[in-house]
Structure formats: structure tokens, C-alpha cells
Protein backbone atom coordinates (compact mmCIF):
# COMPACT_ATOMS: atom_id res chain seq x y z
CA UNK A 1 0.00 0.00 0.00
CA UNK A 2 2.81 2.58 0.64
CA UNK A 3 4.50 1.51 -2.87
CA UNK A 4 0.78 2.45 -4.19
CA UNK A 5 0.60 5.84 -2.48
CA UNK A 6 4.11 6.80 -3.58
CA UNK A 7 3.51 6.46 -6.91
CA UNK A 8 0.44 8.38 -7.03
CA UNK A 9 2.07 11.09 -5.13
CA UNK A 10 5.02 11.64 -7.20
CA UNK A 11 2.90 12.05 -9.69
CA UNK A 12 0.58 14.43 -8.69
CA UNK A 13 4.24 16.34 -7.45
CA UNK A 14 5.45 16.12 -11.15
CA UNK A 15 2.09 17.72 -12.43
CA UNK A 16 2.40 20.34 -10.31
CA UNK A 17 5.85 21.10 -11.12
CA UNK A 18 5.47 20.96 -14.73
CA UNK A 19 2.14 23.12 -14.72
CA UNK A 20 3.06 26.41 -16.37
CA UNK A 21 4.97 24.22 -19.24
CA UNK A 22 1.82 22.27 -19.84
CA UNK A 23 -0.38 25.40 -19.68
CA UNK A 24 0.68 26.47 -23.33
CA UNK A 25 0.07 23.02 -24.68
CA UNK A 26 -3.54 23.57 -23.74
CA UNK A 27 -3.58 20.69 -21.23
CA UNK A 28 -5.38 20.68 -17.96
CA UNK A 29 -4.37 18.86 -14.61
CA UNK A 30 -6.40 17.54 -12.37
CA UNK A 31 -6.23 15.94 -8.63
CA UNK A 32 -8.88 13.83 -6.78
CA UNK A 33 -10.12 11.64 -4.63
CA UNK A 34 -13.00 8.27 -5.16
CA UNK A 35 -15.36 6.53 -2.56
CA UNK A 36 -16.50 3.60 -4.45
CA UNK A 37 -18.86 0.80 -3.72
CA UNK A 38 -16.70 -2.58 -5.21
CA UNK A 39 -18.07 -6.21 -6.20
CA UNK A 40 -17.11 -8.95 -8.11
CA UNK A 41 -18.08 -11.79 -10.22
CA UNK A 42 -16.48 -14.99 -9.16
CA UNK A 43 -17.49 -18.45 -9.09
CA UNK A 44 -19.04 -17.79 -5.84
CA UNK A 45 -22.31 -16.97 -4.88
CA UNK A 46 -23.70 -17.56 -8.53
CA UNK A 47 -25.12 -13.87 -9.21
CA UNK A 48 -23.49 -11.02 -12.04
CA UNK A 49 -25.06 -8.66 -9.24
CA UNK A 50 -25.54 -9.17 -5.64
CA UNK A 51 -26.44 -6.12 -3.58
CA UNK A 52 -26.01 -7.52 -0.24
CA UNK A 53 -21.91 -7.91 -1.19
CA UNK A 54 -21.64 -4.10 -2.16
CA UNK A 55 -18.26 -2.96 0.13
CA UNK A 56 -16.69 0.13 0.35
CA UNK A 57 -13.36 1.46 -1.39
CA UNK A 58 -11.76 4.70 -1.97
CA UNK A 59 -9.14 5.91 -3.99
CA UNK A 60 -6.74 8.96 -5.27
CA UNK A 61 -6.04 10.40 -8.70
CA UNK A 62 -4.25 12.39 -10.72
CA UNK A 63 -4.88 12.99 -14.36
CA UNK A 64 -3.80 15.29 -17.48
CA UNK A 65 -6.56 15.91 -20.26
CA UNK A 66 -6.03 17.65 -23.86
CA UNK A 67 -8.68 19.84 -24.07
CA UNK A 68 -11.27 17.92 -21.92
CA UNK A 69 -11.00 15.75 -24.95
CA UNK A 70 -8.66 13.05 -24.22
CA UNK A 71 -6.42 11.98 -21.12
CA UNK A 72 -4.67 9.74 -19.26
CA UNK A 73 -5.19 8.82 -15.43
CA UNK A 74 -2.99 7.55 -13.05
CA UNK A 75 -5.00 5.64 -9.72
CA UNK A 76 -4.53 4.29 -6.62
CA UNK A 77 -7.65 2.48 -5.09
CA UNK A 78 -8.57 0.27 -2.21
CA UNK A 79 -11.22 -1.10 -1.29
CA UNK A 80 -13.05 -4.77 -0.32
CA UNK A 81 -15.19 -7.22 -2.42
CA UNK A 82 -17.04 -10.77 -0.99
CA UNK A 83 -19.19 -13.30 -2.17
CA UNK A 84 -21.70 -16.08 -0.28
CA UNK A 85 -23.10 -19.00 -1.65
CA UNK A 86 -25.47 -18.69 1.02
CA UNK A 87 -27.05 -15.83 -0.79
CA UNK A 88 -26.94 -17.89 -4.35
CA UNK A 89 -30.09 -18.20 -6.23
CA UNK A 90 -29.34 -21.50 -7.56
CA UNK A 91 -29.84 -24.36 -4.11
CA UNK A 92 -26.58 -26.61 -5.50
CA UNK A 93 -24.69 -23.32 -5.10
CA UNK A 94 -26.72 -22.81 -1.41
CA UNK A 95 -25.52 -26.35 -0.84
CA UNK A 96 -21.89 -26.18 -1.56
CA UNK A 97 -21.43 -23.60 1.37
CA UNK A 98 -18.61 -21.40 0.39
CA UNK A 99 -17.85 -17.85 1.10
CA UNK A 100 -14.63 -15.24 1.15
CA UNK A 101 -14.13 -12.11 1.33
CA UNK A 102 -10.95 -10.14 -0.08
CA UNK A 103 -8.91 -6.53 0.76
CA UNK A 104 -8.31 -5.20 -3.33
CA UNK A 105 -5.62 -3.09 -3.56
CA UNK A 106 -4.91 -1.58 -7.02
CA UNK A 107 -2.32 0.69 -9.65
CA UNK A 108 -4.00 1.67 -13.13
CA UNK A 109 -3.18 3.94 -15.72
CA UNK A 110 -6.42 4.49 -17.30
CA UNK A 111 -7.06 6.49 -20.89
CA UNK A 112 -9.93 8.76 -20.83
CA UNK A 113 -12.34 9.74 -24.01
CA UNK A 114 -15.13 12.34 -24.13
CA UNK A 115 -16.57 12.12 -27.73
CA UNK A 116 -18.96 14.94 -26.95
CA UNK A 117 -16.01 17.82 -26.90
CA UNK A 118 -14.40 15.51 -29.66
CA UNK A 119 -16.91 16.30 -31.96
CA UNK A 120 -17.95 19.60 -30.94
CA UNK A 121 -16.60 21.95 -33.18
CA UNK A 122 -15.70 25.18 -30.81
CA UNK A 123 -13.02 24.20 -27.90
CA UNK A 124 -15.19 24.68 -24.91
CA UNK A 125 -16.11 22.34 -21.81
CA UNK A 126 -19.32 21.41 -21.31
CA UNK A 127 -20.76 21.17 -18.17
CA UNK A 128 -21.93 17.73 -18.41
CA UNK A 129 -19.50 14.92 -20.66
CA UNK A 130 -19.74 11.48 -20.63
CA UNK A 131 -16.72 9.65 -20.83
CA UNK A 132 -15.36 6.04 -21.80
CA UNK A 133 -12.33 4.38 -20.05
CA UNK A 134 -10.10 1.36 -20.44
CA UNK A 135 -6.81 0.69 -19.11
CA UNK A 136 -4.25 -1.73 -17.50
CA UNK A 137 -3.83 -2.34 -13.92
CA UNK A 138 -1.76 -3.88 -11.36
CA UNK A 139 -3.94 -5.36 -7.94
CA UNK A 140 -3.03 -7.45 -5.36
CA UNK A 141 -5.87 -9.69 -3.07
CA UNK A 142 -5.64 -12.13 -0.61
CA UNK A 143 -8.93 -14.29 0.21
CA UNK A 144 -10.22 -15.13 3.31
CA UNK A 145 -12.65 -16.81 5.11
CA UNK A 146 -14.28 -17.29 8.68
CA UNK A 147 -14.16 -20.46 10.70
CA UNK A 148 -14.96 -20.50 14.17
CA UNK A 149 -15.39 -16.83 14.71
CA UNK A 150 -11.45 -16.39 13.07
CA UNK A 151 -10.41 -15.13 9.87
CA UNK A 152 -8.47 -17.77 7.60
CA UNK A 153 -6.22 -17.08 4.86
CA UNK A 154 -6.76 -19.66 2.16
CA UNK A 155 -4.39 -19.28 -0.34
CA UNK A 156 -1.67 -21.11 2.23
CA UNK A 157 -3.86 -24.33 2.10
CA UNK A 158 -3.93 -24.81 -0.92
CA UNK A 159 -7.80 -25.92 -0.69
CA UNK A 160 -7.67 -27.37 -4.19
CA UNK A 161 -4.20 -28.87 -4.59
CA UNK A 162 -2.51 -26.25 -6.05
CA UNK A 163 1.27 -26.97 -6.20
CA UNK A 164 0.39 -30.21 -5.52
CA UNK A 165 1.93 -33.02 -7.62
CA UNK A 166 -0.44 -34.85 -7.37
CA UNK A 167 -3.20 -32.21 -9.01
CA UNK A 168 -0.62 -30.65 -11.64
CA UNK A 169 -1.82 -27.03 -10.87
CA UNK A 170 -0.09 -24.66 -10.07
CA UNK A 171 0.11 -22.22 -6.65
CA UNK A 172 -1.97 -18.87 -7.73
CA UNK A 173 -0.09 -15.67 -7.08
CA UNK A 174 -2.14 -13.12 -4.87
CA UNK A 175 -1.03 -10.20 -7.39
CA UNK A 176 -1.68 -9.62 -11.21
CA UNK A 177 -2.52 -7.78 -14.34
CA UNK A 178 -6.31 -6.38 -14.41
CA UNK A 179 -7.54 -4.54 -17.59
CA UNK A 180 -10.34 -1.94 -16.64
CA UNK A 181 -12.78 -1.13 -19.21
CA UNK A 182 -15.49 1.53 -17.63
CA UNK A 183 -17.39 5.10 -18.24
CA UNK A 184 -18.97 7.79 -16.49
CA UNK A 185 -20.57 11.48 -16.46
CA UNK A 186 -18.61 14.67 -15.87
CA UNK A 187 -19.91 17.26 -14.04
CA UNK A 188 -18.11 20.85 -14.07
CA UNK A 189 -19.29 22.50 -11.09
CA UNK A 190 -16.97 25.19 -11.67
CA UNK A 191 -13.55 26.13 -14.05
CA UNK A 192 -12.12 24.67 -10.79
CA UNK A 193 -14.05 21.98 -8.95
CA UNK A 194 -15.26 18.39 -10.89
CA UNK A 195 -17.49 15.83 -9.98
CA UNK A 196 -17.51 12.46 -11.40
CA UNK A 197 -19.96 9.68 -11.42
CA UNK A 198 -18.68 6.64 -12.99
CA UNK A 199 -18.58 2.83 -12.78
CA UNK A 200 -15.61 0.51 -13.93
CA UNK A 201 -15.43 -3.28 -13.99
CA UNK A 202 -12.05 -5.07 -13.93
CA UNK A 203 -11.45 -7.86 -16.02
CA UNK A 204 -8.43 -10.41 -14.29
CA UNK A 205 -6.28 -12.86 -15.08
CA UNK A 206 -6.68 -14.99 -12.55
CA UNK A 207 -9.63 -17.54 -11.40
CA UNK A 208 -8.32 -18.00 -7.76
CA UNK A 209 -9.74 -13.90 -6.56
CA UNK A 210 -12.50 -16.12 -4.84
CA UNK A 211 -10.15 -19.32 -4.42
CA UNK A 212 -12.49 -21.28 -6.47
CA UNK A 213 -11.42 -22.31 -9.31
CA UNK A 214 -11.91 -26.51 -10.36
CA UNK A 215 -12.46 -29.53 -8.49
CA UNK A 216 -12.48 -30.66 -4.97
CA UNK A 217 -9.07 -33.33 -4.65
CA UNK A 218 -8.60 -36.46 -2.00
CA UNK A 219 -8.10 -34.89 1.26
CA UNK A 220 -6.03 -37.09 1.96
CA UNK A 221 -3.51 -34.82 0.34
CA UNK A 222 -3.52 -31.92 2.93
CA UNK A 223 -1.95 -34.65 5.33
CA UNK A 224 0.86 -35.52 3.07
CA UNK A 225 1.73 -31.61 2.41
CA UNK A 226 0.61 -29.88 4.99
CA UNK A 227 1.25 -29.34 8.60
CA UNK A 228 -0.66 -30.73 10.55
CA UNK A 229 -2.85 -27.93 11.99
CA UNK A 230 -3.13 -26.57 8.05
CA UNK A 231 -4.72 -30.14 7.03
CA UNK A 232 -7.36 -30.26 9.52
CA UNK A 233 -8.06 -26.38 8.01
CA UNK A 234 -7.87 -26.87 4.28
CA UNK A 235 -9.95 -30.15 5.02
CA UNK A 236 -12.70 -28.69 6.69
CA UNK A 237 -12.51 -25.21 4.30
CA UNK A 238 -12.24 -26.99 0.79
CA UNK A 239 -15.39 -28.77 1.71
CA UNK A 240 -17.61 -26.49 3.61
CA UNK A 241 -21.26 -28.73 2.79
CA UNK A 242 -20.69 -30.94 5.90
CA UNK A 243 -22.26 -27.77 7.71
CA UNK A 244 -25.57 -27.96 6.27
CA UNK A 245 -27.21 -31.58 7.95
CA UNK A 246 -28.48 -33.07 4.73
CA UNK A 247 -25.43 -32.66 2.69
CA UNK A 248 -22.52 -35.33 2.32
CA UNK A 249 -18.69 -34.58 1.79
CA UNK A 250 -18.14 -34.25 -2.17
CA UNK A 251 -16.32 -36.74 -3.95
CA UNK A 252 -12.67 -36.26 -5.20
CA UNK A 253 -12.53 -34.88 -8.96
CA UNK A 254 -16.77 -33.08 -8.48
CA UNK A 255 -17.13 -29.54 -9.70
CA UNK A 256 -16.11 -27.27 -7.01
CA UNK A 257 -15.94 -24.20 -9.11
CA UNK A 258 -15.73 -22.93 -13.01
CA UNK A 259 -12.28 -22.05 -14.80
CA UNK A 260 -13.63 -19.30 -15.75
CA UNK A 261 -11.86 -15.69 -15.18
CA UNK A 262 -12.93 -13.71 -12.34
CA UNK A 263 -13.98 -9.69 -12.29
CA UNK A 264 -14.25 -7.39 -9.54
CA UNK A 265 -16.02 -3.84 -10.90
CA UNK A 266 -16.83 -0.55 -8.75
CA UNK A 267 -19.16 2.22 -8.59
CA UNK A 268 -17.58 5.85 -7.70
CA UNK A 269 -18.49 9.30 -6.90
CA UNK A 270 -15.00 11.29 -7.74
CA UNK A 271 -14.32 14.80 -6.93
CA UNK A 272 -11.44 16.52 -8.53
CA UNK A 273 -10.00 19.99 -8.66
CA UNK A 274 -8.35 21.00 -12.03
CA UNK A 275 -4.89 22.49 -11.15
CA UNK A 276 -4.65 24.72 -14.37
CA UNK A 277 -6.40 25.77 -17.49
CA UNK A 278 -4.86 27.76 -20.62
CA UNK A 279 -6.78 28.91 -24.00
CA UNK A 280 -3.13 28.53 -25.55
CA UNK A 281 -0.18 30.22 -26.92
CA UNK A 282 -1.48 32.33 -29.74
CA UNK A 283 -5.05 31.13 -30.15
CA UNK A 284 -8.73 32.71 -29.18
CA UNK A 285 -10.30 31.79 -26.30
CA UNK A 286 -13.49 29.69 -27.21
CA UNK A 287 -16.82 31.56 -26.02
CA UNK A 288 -18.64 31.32 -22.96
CA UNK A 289 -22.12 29.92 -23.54
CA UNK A 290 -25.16 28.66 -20.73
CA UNK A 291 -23.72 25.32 -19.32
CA UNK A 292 -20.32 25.44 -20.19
CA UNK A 293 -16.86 27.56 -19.65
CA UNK A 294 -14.27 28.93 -22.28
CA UNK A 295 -11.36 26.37 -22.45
């Protein structure tokens, strides 16, 4: 989290610094900060959209735009997603019992389109723009889960083998690539002071955000490569239906989850403050008019 905050900071120092050589280039800086409501879309739980696992994030930017046309944005966001099979719609999914819940922490460099001032023909702002996104990120997550009133890691026990020999797949890694792909609506409440409403879903490369990914294995495995306090764990986490009465323990090689790629996507409410603003070096300012500001 520091290495995240660093970044962002020296970046929003190196805008500043550079501000009055930018100015004639007719480019506009802008710092902010996001609270976000986060999800995700993993094998758990069963549902694209599931209120009830809405969590809270919040972020920082800092961005430069061309003439409120075109930009790139430079993020730092944390925040929390979960998932429940106990709120599934489907009962196989209610049966199978599992649940986790993950800290997101996240670098993106985002590019930033607003066709309306593309296409308008006078350089002005308007005071409403929507806007299209899409990026690359960097995130790291860890899942957990509670047993007993305590919070387990899960990664550690490798609930489905992974690393295993015995399996042939591999141990995840709790960091990756993400690729962002998102819009919103601008709001210029003044030449100075931006709000933005947008929403942004994150598409991963991994299927272990959840750590759900394949089958369920022997569990006779944990024994042979775990300690012994991590195998009675992993057993009774991998397997979680022997909590509800009328459910048995699944058999070795049955569908635990889906191989396919997981998502985690946000809501946000941003407010920004533009550091700058210049009509540029030899050229007209563009007219005021109702609803928008000269650029």
C-alpha cells in the first residue's frame, strides 16, 4: 500500500511542477479523490449482481486531459469485495457452502475519451461529458474466510491442490494484471471543482480472486503436504457442505468451481480539482455559452 501511495504522489508532485509548461500546450491537470462501492463476479455466490456484497473502497487520482478531450489517469484504489453462496439463487450453489471475502488493492493507468467535446466543433467544456475508459492495472488480493469466529487465509492451504503433484496445478499468485474497461458522467461544477460519477469493472487474469477455481481433490492430500494444523483447516474449508445436515462430503474430482476468469467492478463518486487551465499560446479563447466555460 505505501509503494501504491508513492507512486500516485510523485505524480501528482510532477504535475504540479510541470504546470506552467503544460499550460501552453492547452492541457489541464487535475487531482482527486474516489469513494467507491466494489463487487465482483467470481465463481461464488452464482449472481453477475448481488447487492447484499456491495463494500466500500476509496481511492486517489491524478490525471492530465487535452482539451477535456482526451487523457490519461494515473489511480490508486482500495477497497473490499465478498461473495456467499449462502445468498446464491441457484440451491446446489446454497448447498456447496462457500464464502470469502478479499482486501483489493490496485495501480492503473487508465485512458480517458469524451466524444462529446471531440466532436464539438468550438473548444469549450461542457458542463456535463460522458466519458469512456479502459486501461491496464496492477492489484493485489488475498482471500479469506471465517471459521470459528477467526479469519483464515486460504491461499496457504492450498484448498484445491494447487502446487500439488499430485493435481498438476499450479500455486496462484495473490497479485496480477487487471484490464479496466469503464465510463462515467462529468460534471463541471466550476472552471475549478469536478465531480464524477462513474462505474468501472475489472477484467483479471486470474480464477483464484474467490479461491475457487476446479475440483475438490482427496483430502487425503492436505496430510501428506501440509502441517498438521493446516490439514485439519484446508480439510474442513475446501469442503464447507458438511455444515448444512443433509449434505454429504463431495467426492474427489466433483465440480467445485468454473475455470472461468474472475472480475471485480466498482461504482464511484470522484471529486477533482483542475490544477490549471490555458486557452493557448497564440489562439482565441473559445466563447462562454449557458452550461459550459471557455477552455
Amino acid at each position: 500500500m505505501k509503494l501504491l501511495l508513492s507512486v500516485v504522489l510523485l505524480l501528482c508532485i510532477s504535475v504540479v511542477c510541470r504546470s506552467q509548461v503544460l499550460d501552453n500546450k492547452v492541457l489541464t491537470k487535475e487531482l482527486g479523490f474516489s469513494l467507491s462501492a466494489m463487487n465482483c463476479n467470481t465463481d461464488i455466490g452464482g449472481r453477475a449482481v448481488d447487492v447484499q456484497s456491495f463494500r466500500p473502497g476509496g481511492g486517489i487520482y491524478a490525471a492530465i486531459l487535452y482539451r477535456q478531450m482526451v487523457g490519461v489517469r494515473l489511480e490508486g484504489t482500495i477497497g473490499l469485495v465478498t461473495a456467499s453462496d449462502a445468498r446464491a439463487g441457484a440451491r446446489y450453489l446454497r448447498k456447496r457452502n462457500l464464502d470469502f471475502t478479499s482486501t483489493i488493492k490496485e495501480v492503473s493507468l487508465l485512458a480517458e475519451v469524451h466524444p462529446i467535446s471531440i466532436l464539438s466543433k468550438q473548444h469549450i467544456t461542457h458542463a456535463l461529458s460522458p466519458y469512456l475508459l479502459a486501461g491496464v492495472g496492477y492489484f493485489g488480493f488475498d482471500p479469506k474466510t471465517k471459521l470459528d469466529g477467526q479469519w483464515i487465509y486460504l491461499q496457504p492451504l492450498h484448498t484445491e491442490g494447487e502446487g500439488f503433484p499430485e493435481t498438476g496445478r499450479p500455486d496462484y499468485k495473490l497479485s496480477g494484471i487487471n484490464f479496466p474497461v469503464g465510463g462515467g458522467l462529468q460534471y463541471n461544477i466550476s472552471e475549478r471543482l469536478i465531480v464524477r460519477g462513474e462505474a468501472v469493472c475489472r477484467f483479471l487474469n486470474t480464477d483464484y480472486l474467490d479461491d475457487v477455481s476446479t475440483t475438490y481433490i482427496d483430502p487425503n492430500l492436505f496430510d501428506k503436504y501440509l502441517s498438521p494444523d493446516n490439514a485439519m483447516l484446508a480439510k474442513r474449508l475446501a469442503d464447507r457442505s458438511y455444515d448444512i445436515p443433509e449434505n454429504g462430503v463431495r467426492v474427489p474430482g466433483s465440480i467445485r468451481g468454473s475455470t472461468k476468469k474472475d472480475a471485480y467492478y466498482s461504482v464511484n463518486i470522484k471529486l477533482g480539482i483542475r490544477l490549471a487551465k490555458s486557452s493557448g499560446s497564440g489562439g482565441a479563447v473559445g466563447k462562454k455559452e449557458k452550461g459550459c466555460f471557455a477552455f
